[in-house]
C-alpha atoms as a PDB file:
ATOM      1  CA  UNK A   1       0.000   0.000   0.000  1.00  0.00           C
ATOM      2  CA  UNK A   2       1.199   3.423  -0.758  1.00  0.00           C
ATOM      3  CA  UNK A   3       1.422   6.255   1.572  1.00  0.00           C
ATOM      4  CA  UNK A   4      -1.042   9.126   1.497  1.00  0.00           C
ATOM      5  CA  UNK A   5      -0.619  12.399   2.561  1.00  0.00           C
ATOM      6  CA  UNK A   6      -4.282  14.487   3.458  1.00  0.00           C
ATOM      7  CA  UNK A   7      -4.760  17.141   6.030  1.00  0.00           C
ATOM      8  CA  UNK A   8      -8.690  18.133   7.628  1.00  0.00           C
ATOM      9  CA  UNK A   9     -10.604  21.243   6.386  1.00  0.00           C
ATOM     10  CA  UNK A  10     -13.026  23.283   8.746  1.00  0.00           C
ATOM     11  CA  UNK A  11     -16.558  23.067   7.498  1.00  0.00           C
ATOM     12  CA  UNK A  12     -17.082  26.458   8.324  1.00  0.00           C
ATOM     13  CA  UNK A  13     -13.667  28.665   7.573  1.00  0.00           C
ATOM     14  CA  UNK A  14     -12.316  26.021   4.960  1.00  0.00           C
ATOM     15  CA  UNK A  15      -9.335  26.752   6.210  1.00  0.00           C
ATOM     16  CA  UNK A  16      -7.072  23.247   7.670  1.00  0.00           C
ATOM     17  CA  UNK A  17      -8.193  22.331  11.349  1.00  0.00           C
ATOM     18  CA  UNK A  18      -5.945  19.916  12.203  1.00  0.00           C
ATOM     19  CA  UNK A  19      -2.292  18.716  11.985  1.00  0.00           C
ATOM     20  CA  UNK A  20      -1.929  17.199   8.362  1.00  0.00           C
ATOM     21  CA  UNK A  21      -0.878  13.497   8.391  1.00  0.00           C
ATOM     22  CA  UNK A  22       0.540  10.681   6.262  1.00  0.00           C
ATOM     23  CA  UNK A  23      -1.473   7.287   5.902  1.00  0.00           C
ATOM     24  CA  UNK A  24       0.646   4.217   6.211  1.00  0.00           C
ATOM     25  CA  UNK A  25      -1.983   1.486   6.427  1.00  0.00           C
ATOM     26  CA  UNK A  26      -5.415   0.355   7.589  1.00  0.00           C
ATOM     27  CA  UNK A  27      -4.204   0.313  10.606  1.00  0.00           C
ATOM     28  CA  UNK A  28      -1.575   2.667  10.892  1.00  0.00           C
ATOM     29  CA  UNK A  29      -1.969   6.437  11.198  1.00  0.00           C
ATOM     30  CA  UNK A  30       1.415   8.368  11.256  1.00  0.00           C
ATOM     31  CA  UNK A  31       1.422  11.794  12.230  1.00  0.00           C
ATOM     32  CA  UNK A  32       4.162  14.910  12.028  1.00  0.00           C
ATOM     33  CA  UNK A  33       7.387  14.023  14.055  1.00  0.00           C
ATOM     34  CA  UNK A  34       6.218  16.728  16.250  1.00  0.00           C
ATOM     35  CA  UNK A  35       2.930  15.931  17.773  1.00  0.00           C
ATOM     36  CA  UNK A  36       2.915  19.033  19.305  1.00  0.00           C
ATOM     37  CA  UNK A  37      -0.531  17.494  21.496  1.00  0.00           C
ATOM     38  CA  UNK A  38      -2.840  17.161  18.921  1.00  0.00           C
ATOM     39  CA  UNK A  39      -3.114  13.773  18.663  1.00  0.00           C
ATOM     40  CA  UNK A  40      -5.930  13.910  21.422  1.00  0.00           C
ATOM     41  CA  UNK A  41      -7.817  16.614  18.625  1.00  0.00           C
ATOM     42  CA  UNK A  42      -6.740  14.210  16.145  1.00  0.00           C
ATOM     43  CA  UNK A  43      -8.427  11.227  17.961  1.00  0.00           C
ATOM     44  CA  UNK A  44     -11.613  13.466  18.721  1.00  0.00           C
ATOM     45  CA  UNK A  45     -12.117  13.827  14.992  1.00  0.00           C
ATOM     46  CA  UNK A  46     -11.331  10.137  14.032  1.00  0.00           C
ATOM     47  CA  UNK A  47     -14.127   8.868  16.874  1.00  0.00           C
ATOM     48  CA  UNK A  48     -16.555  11.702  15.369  1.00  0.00           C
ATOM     49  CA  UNK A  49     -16.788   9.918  11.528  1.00  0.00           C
ATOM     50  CA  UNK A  50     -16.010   6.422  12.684  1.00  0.00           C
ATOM     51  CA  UNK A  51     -20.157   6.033  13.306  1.00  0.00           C
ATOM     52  CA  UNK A  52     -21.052   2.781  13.642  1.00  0.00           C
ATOM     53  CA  UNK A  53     -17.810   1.300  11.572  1.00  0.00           C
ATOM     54  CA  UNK A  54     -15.900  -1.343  13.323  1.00  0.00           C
ATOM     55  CA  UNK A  55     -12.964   0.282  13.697  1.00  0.00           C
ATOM     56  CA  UNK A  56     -10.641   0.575  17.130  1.00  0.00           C
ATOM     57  CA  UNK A  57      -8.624   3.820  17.527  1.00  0.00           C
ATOM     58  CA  UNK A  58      -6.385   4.160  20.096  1.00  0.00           C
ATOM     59  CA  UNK A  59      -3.362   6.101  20.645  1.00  0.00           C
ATOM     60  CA  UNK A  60       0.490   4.747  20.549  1.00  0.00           C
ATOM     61  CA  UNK A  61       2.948   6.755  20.167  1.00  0.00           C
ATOM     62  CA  UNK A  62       4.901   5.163  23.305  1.00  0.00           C
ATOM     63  CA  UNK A  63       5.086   2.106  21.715  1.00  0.00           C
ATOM     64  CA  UNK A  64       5.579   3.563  17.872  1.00  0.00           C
ATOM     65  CA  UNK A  65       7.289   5.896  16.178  1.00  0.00           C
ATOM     66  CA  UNK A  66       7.650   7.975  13.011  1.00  0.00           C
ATOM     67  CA  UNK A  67      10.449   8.099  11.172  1.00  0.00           C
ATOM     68  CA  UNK A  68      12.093   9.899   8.606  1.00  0.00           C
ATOM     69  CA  UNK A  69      14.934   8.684   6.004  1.00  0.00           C
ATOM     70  CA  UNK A  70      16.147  11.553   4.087  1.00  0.00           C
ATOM     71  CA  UNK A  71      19.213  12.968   2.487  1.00  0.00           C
ATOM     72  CA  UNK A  72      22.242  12.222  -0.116  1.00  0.00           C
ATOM     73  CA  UNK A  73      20.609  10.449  -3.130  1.00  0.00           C
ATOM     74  CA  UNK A  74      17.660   9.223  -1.730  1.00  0.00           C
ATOM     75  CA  UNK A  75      15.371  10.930  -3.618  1.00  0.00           C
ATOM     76  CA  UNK A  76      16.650   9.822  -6.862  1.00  0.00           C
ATOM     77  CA  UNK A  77      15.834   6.193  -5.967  1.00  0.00           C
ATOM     78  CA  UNK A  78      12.443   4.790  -6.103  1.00  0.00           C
ATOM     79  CA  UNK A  79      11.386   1.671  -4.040  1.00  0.00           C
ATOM     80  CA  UNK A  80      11.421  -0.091  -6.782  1.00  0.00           C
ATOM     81  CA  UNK A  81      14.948   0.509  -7.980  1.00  0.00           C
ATOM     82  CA  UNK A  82      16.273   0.495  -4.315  1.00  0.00           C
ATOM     83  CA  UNK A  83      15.359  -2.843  -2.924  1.00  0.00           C
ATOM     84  CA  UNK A  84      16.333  -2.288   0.377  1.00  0.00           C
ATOM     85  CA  UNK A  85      13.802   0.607   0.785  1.00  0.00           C
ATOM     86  CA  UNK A  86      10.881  -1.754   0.559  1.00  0.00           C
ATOM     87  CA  UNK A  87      12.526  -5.006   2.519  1.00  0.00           C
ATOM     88  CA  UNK A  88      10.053  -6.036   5.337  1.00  0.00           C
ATOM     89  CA  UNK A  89      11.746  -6.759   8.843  1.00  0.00           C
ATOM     90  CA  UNK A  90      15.204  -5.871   9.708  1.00  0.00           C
ATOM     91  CA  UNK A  91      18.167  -5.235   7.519  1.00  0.00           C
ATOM     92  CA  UNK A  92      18.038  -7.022   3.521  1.00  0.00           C
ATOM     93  CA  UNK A  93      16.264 -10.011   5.231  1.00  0.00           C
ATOM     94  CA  UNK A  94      12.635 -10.924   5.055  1.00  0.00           C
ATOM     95  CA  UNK A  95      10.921 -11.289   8.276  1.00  0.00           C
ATOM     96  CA  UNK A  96       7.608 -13.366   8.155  1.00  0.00           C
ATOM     97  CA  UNK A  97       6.212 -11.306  11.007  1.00  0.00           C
ATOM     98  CA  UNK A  98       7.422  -8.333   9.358  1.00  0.00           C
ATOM     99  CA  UNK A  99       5.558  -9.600   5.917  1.00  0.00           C
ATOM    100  CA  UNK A 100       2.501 -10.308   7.562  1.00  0.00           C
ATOM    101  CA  UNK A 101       2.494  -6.654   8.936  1.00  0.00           C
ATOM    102  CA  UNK A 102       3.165  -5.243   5.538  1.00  0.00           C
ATOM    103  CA  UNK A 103       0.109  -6.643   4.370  1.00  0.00           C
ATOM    104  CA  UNK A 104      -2.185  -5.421   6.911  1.00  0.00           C
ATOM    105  CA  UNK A 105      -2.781  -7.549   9.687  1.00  0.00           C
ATOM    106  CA  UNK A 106      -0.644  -5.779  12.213  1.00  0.00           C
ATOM    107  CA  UNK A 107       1.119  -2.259  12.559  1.00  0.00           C
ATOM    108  CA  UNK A 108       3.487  -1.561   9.243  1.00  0.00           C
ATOM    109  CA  UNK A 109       7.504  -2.323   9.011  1.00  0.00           C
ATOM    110  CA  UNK A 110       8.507  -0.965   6.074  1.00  0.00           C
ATOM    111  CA  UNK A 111      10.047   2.243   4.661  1.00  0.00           C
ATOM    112  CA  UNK A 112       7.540   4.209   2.163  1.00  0.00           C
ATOM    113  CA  UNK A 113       8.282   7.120  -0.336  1.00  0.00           C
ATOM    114  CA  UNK A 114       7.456  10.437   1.420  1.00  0.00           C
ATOM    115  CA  UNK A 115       4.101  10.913  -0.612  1.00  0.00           C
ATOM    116  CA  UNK A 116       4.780  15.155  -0.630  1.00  0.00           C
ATOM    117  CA  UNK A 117       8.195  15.330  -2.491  1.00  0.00           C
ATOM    118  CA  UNK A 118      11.061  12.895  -3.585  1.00  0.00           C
ATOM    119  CA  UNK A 119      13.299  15.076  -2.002  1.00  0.00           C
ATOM    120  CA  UNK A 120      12.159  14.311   1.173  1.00  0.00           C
ATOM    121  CA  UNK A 121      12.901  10.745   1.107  1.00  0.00           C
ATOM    122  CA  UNK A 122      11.230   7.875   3.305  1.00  0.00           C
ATOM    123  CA  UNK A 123       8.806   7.890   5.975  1.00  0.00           C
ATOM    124  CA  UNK A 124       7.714   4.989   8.508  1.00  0.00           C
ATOM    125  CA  UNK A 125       6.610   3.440  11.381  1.00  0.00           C
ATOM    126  CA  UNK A 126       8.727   1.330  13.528  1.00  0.00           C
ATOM    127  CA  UNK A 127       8.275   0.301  17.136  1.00  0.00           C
ATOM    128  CA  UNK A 128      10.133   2.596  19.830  1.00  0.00           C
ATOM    129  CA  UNK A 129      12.282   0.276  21.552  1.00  0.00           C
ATOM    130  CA  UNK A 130      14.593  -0.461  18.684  1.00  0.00           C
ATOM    131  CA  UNK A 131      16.372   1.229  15.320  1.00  0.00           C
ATOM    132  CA  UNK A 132      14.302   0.628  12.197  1.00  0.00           C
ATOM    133  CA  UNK A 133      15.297  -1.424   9.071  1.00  0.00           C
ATOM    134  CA  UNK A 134      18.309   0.520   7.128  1.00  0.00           C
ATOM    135  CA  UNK A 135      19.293   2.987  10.077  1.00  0.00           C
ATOM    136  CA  UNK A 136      23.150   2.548  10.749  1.00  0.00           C
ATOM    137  CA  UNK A 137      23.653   3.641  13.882  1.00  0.00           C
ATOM    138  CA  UNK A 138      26.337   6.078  12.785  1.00  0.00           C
ATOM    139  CA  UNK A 139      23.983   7.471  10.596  1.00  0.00           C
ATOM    140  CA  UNK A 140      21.120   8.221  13.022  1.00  0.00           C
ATOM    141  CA  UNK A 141      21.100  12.088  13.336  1.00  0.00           C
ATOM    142  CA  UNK A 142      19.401  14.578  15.737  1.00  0.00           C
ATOM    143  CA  UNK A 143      15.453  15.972  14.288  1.00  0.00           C
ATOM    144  CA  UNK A 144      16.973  19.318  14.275  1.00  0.00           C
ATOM    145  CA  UNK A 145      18.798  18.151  10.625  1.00  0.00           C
ATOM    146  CA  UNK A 146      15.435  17.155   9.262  1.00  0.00           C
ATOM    147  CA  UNK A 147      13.682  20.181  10.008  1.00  0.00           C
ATOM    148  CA  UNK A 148      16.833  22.359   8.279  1.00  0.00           C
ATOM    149  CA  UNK A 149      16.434  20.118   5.596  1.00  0.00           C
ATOM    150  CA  UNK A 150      12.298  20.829   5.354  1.00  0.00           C
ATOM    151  CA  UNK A 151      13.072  24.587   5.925  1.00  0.00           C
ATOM    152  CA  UNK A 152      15.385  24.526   3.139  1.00  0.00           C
ATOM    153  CA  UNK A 153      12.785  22.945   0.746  1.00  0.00           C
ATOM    154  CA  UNK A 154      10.227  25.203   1.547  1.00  0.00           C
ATOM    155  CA  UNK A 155       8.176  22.431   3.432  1.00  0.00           C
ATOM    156  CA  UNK A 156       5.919  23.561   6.054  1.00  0.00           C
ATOM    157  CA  UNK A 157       4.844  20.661   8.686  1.00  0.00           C
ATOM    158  CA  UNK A 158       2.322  20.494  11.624  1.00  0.00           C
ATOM    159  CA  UNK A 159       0.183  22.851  13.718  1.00  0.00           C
ATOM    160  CA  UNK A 160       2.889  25.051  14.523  1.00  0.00           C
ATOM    161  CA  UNK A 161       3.596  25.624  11.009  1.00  0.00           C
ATOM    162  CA  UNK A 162       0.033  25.171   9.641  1.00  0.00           C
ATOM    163  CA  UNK A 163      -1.818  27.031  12.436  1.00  0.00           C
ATOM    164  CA  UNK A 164      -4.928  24.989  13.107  1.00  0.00           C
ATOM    165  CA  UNK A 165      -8.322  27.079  12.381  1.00  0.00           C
ATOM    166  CA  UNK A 166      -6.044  29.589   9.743  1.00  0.00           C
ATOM    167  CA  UNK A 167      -4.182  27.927   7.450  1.00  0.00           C
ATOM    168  CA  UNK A 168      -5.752  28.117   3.509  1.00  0.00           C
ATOM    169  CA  UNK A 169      -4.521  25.266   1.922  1.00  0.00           C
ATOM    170  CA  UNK A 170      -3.423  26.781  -1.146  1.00  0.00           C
ATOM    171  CA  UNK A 171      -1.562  29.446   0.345  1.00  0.00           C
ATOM    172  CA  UNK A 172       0.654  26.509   2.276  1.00  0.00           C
ATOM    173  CA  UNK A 173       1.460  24.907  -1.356  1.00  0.00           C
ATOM    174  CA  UNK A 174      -0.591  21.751  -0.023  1.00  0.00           C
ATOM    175  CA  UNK A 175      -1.448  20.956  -4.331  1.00  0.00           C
ATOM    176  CA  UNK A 176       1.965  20.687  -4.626  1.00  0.00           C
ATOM    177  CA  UNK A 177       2.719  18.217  -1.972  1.00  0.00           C
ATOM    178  CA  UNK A 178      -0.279  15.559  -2.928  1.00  0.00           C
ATOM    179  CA  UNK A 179      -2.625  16.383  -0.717  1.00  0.00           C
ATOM    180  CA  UNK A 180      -5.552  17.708  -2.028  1.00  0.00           C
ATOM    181  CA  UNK A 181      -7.628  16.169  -5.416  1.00  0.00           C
ATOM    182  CA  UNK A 182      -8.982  17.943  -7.766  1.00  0.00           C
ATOM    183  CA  UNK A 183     -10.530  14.691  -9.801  1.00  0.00           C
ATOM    184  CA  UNK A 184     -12.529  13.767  -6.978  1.00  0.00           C
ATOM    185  CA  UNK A 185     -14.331  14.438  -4.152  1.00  0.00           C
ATOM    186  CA  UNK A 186     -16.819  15.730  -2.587  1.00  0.00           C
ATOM    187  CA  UNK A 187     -14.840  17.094   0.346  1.00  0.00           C
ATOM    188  CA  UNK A 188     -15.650  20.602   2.749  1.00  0.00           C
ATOM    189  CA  UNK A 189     -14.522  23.238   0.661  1.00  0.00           C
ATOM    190  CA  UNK A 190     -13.955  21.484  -2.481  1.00  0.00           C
ATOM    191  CA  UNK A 191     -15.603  24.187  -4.893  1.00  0.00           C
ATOM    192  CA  UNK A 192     -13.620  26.985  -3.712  1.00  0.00           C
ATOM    193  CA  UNK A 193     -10.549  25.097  -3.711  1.00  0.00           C
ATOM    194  CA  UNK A 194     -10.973  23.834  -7.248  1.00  0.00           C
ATOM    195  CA  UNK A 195     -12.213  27.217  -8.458  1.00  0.00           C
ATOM    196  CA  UNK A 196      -9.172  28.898  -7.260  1.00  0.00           C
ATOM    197  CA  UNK A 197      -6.811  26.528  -7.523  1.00  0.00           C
ATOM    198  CA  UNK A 198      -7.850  26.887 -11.231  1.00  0.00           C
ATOM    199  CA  UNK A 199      -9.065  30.202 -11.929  1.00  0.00           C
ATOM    200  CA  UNK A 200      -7.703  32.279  -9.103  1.00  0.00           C
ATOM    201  CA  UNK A 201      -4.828  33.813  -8.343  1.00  0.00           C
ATOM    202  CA  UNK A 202      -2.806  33.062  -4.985  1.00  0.00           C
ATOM    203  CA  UNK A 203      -1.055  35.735  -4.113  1.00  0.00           C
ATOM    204  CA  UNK A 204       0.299  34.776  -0.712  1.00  0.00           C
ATOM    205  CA  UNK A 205       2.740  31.636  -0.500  1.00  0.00           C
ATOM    206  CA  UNK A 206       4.839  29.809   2.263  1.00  0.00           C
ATOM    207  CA  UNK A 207       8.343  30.249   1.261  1.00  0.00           C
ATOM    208  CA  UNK A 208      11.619  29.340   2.078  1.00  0.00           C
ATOM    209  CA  UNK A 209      13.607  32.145   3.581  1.00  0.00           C
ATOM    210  CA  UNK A 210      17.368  32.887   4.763  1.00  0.00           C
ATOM    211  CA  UNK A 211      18.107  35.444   7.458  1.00  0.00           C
ATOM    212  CA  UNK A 212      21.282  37.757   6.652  1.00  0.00           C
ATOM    213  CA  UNK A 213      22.886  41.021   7.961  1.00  0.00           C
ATOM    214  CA  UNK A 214      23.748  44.268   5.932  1.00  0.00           C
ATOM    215  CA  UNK A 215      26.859  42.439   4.597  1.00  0.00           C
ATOM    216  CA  UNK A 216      25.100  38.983   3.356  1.00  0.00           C
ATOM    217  CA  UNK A 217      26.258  36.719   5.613  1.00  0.00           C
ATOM    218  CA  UNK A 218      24.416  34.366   7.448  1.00  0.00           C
ATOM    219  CA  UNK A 219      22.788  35.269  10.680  1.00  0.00           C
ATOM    220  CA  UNK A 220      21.574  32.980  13.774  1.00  0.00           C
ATOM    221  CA  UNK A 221      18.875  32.889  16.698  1.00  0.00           C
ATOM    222  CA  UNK A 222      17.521  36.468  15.830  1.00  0.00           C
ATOM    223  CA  UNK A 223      14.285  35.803  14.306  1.00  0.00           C
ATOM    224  CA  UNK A 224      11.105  35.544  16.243  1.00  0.00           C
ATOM    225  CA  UNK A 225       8.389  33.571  15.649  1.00  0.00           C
ATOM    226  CA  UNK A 226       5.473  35.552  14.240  1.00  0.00           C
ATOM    227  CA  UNK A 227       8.190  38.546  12.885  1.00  0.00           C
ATOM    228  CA  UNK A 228       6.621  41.034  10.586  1.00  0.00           C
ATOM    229  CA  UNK A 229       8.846  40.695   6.861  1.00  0.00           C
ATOM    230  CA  UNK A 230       8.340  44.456   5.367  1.00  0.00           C
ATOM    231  CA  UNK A 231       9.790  45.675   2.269  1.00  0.00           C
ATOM    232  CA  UNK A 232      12.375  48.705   3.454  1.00  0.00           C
ATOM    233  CA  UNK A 233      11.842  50.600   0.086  1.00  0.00           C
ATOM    234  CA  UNK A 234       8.299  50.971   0.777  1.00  0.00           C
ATOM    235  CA  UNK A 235       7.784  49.909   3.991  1.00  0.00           C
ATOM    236  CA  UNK A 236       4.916  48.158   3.464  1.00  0.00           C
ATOM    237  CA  UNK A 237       4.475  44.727   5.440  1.00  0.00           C
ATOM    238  CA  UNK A 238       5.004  41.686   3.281  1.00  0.00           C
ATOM    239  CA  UNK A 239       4.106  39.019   5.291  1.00  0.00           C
ATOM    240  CA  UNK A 240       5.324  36.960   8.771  1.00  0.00           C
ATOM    241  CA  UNK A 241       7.686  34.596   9.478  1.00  0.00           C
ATOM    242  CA  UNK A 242       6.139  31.256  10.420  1.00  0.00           C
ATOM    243  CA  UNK A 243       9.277  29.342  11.700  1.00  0.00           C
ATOM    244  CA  UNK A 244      12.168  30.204  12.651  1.00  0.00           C
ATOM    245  CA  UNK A 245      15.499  28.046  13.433  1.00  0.00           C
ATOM    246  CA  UNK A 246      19.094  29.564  13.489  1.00  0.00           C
ATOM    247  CA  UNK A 247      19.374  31.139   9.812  1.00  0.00           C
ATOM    248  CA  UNK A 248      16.864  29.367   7.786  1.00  0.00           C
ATOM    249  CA  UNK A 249      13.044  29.821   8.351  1.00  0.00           C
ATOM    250  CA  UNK A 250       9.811  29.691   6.510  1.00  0.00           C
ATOM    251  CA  UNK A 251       7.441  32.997   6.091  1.00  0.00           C
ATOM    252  CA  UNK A 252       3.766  33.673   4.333  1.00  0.00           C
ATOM    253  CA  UNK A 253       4.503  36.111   2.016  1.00  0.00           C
ATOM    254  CA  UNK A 254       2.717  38.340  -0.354  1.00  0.00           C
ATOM    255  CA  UNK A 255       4.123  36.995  -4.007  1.00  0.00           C
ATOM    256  CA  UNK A 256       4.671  40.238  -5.499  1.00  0.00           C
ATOM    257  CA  UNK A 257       6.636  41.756  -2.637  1.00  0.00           C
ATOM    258  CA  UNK A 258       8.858  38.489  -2.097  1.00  0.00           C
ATOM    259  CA  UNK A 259      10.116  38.979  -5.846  1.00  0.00           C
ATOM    260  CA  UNK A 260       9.712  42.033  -6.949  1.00  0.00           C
ATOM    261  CA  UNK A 261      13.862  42.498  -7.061  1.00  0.00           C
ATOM    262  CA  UNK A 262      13.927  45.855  -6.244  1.00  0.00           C
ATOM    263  CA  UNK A 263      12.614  46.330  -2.669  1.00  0.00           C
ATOM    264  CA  UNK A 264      15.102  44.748   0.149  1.00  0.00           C
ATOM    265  CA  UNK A 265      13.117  42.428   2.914  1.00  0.00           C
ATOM    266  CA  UNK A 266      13.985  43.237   6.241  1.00  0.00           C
ATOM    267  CA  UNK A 267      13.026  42.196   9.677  1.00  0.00           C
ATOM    268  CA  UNK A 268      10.411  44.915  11.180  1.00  0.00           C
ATOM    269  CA  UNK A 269      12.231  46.586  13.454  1.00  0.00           C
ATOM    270  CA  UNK A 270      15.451  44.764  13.248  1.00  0.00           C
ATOM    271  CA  UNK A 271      16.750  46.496   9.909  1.00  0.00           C
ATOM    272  CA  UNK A 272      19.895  44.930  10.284  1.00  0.00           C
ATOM    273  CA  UNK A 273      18.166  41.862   9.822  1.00  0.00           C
ATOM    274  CA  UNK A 274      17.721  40.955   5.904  1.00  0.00           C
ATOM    275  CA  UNK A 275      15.409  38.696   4.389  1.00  0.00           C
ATOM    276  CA  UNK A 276      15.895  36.882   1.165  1.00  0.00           C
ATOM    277  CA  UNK A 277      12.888  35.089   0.031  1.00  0.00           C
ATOM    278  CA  UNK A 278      13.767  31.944  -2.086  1.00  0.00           C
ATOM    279  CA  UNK A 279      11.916  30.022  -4.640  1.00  0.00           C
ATOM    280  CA  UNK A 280      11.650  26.150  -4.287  1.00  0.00           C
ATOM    281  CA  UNK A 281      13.161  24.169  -7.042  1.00  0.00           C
ATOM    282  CA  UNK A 282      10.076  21.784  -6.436  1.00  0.00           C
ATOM    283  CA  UNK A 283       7.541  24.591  -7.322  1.00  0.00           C
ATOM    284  CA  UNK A 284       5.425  24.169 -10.847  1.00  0.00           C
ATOM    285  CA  UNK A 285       6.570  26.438 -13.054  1.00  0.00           C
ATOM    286  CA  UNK A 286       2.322  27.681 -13.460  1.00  0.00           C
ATOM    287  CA  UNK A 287       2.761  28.998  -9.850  1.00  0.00           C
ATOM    288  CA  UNK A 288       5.767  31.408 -10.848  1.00  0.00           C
ATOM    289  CA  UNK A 289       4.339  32.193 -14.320  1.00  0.00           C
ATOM    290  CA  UNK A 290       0.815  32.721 -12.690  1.00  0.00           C
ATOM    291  CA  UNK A 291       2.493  35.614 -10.334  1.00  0.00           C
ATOM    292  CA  UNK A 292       4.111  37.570 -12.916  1.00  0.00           C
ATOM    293  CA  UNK A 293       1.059  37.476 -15.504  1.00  0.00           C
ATOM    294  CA  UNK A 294      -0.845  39.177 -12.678  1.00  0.00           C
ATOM    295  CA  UNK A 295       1.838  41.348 -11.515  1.00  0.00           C
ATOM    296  CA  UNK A 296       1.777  42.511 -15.197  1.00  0.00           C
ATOM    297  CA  UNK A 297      -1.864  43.005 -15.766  1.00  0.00           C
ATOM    298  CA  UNK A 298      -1.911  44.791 -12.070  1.00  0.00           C
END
């Protein structure tokens, strides 16, 4: 089974409500490395459409968790041309009890393509108590690196990232990370998101951002959370920072101020703080085009 990636829409703001989350199997629900507590909202919201379905949900995250494989040339592999990456139990061996989890009947052991972008590599789930399949233990690195290495893709992840109750899909690139549909539905919100997704124009974005002084180098720990980005030519406010770690960060901005090439970003308040906003390599070329056609006709 593949891996899905999805995330819950308000029925009355249609904006996201709840941390987005990748689908392993039947009976395995993985969410963000960082719960950050909403896995008690999470289960809420499961109970609510279960109905009358025979389904159990219960939480474990003591006895599992959710890994992430990321990194050199991961990404250019597929499971399919990188055996390893789909080998059930521990190392290149199969495990019977590992097989029979694959295939449904018990919690999953096995290494899936991240379903948002190659780049980021493979996610599972593996029980706590010991190293998954393919982890060196030389190679095991601190979460820190991961969430550098989303920053620097412009990936945004969990509640603290994708505010609960405010976050418009759209505006978080969630079409470009496989998790919204526009050949089926029905789903809260669907029209709107279709209709601007294919007539509209977005003209706020997360972004990957860097964090430099008045010389261009590199600058650490002196972004806030929730920091004001304004443009110091005209000083109008284009957007806010939305995470924030050492030099790297991600930011909502306004399109047209982000790359309009003249104005200098800057840190409200901290001019000595610059901003350079950065365009994802993974971004459709539509969304770029899309933003200068309409800064043209504007």
């Amino acid at each position: 089974m593949d891996c899905k990636y999805f995330f819950f829409v308000d029925h009355f703001s249609q904006k996201t409500t709840a941390a987005e989350c990748c689908f392993f199997q039947i009976a395995a629900l993985a969410l963000p490395l960082q719960l950050n507590g909403l896995y008690i909202f999470l289960l809420c919201i499961l109970g609510r459409y279960r109905l009358r379905s025979k389904v159990e949900i219960e939480n474990v995250a003591e006895e599992f968790s959710c890994w992430q494989r990321f990194g050199g040339n991961l990404s250019d592999k597929s499971s399919i041309e990188e055996p390893e990456a789909s080998a059930v139990g521990w190392g290149g061996n199969v495990d019977p009890a590992g097989m029979s989890a694959s295939q449904g009947n018990n919690l999953g052991w096995q290494w899936f393509k991240d379903p948002r972008l190659e780049c980021l590599g493979f996610r599972g789930i593996f029980p706590s108590n010991t190293a998954p399949p393919l982890v060196e233990a030389d190679k095991e690195t601190d979460e820190t690196n991961y969430f550098l290495w989303r920053l620097e893709k412009g990936i945004a992840e969990g509640s603290t990232e994708i505010p609960k109750g405010e976050a418009i899909p759209l505006e978080y690139n969630l079409a470009g990370l496989n998790a919204i549909s526009f050949d089926k539905g029905c789903y809260v919100g669907q029209e709107s998101v279709a209709r601007t997704h294919h007539r509209g124009v977005i003209r706020k974005r997360v972004l990957p951002l860097k964090f430099l002084n008045d010389n261009g180098k590199e600058v650490e720990q002196k972004v806030a959370l929730g920091s004001d980005v304004v443009d110091t030519t005209s000083n109008k406010r284009a957007g806010t920072v939305t995470t924030a770690l050492g030099c790297r960060g991600l930011g909502l901005l306004r399109l047209e101020e982000a790359f309009k090439g003249s104005g200098v970003l800057s840190i409200k308040e901290q001019s000595d703080v610059k901003v350079e906003a950065i365009r994802p390599e993974w971004w459709p070329a539509e969304w770029f085009q899309e933003h200068q056609q309409h800064s043209a006709v504007a």
